[in-house]
C-alpha atoms as a PDB file:
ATOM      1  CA  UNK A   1      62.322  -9.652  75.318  1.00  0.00           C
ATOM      2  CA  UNK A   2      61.142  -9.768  71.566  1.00  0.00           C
ATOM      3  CA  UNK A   3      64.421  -8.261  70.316  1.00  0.00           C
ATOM      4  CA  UNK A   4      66.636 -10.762  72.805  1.00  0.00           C
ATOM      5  CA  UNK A   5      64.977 -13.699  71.475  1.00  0.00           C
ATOM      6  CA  UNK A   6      65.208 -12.507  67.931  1.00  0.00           C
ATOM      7  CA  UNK A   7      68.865 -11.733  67.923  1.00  0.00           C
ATOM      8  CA  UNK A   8      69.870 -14.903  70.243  1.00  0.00           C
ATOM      9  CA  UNK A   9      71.343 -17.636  68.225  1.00  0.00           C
ATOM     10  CA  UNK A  10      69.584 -20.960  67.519  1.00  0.00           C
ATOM     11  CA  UNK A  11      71.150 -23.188  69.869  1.00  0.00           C
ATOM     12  CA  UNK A  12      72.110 -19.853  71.714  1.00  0.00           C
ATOM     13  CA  UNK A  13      71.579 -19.263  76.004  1.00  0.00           C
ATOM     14  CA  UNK A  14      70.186 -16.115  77.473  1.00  0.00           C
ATOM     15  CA  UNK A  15      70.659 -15.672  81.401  1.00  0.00           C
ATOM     16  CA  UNK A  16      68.840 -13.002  83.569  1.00  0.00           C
ATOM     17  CA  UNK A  17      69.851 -11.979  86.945  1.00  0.00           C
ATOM     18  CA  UNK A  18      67.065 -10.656  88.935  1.00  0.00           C
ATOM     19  CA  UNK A  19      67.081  -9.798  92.161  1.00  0.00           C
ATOM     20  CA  UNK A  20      64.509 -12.092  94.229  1.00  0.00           C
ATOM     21  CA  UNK A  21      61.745 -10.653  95.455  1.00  0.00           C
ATOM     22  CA  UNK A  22      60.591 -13.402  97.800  1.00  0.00           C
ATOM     23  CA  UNK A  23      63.836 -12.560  99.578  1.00  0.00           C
ATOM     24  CA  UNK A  24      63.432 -10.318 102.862  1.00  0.00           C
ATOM     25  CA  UNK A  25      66.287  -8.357 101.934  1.00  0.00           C
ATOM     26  CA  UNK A  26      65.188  -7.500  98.423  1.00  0.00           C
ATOM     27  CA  UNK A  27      61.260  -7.114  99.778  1.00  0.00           C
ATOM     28  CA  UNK A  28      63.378  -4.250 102.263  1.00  0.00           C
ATOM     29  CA  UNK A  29      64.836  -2.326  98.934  1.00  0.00           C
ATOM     30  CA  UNK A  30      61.707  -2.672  97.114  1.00  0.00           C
ATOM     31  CA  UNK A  31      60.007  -0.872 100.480  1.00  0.00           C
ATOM     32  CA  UNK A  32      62.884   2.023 100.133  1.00  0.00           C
ATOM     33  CA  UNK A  33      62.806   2.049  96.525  1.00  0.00           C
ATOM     34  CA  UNK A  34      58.667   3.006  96.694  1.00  0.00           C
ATOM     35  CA  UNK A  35      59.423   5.522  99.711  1.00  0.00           C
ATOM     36  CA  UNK A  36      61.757   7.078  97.920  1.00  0.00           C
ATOM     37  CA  UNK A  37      59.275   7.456  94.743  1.00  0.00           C
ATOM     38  CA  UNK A  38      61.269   5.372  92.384  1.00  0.00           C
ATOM     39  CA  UNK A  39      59.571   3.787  89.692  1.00  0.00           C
ATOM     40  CA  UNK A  40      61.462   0.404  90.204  1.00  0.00           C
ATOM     41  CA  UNK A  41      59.604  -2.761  89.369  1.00  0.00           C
ATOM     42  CA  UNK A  42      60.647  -6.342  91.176  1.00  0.00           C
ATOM     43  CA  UNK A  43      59.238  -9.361  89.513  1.00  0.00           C
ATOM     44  CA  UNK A  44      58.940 -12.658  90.817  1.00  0.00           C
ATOM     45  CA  UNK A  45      61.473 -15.410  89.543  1.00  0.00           C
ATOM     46  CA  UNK A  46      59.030 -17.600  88.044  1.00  0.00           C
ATOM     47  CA  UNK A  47      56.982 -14.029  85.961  1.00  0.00           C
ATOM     48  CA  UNK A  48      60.809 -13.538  84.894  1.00  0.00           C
ATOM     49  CA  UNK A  49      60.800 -16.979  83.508  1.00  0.00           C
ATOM     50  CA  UNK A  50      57.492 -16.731  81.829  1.00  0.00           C
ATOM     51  CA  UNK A  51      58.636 -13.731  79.118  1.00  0.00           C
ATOM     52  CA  UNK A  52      61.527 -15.446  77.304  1.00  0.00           C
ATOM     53  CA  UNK A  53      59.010 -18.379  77.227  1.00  0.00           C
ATOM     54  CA  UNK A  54      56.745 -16.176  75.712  1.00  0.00           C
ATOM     55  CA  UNK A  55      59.493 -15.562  73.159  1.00  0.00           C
ATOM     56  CA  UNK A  56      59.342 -19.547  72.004  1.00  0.00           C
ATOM     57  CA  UNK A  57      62.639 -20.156  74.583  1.00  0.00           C
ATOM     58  CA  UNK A  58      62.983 -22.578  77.003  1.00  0.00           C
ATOM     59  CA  UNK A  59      63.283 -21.304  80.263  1.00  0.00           C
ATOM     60  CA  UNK A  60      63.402 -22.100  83.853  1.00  0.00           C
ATOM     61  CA  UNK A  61      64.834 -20.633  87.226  1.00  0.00           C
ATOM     62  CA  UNK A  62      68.179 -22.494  87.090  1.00  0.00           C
ATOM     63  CA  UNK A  63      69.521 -21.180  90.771  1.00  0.00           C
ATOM     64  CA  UNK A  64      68.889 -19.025  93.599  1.00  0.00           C
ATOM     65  CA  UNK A  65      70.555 -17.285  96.267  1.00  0.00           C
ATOM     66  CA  UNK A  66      70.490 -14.786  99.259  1.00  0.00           C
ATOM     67  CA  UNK A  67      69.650 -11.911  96.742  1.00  0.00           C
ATOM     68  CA  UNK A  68      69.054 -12.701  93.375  1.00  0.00           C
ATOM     69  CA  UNK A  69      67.809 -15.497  90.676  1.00  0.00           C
ATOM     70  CA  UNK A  70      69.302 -16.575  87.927  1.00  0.00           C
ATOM     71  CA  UNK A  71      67.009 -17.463  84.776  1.00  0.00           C
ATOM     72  CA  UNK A  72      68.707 -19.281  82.020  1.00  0.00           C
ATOM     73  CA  UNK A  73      66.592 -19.067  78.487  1.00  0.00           C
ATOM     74  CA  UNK A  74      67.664 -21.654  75.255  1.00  0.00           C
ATOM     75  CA  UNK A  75      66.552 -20.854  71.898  1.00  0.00           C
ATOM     76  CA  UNK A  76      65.917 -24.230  70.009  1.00  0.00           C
ATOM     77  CA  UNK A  77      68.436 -25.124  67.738  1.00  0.00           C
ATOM     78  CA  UNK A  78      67.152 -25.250  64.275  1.00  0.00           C
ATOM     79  CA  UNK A  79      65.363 -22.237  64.771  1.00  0.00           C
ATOM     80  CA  UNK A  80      65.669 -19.179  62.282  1.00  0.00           C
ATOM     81  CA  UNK A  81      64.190 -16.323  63.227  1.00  0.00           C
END
C-alpha cells in the first residue's frame, strides 16, 4: 500500500475491489478456501479502508454489493511525495 500511495498522483483516485466478507456467500469461499489449505486472507471492508488511510489517503467504503466492496482512496492534491 506504501508503493500505491507513493506512485498515485496528487489529486489522483485509487479503488479496491474486495470481496466482502460479511457476505454469506464470500464467508462460504473463505470456509472452502481454508479446507482446501489455501493461504487466502479476506479482510473486512472497513480494515481495507484503514491501509490507504494509513498511507495519508482519504478513504472510505464508497459501495457494496452481493459479493464484493468497493474502496475508493484520494491522495490530496498538493501533495508531493
Amino acid at each position: 500500500m506504501r508503493e500505491l500511495a507513493r506512485v498515485l498522483a496528487p489529486g489522483g483516485r485509487l479503488v479496491i475491489e474486495e470481496p466482502d466478507i460479511h457476505r454469506p456467500a464470500v464467508k462460504l469461499v473463505a470456509l472452502a478456501e481454508r479446507t482446501a489449505l489455501m493461504r487466502s486472507t479476506f479482510l473486512a471492508p472497513e480494515i481495507v479502508r484503514d491501509l490507504p488511510a494509513a498511507q495519508e489517503l482519504h478513504a472510505q467504503v464508497a459501495e457494496r454489493d452481493r459479493f464484493s466492496a468497493w474502496i475508493v482512496a484520494d491522495k490530496p492534491s498538493g501533495e508531493t511525495r
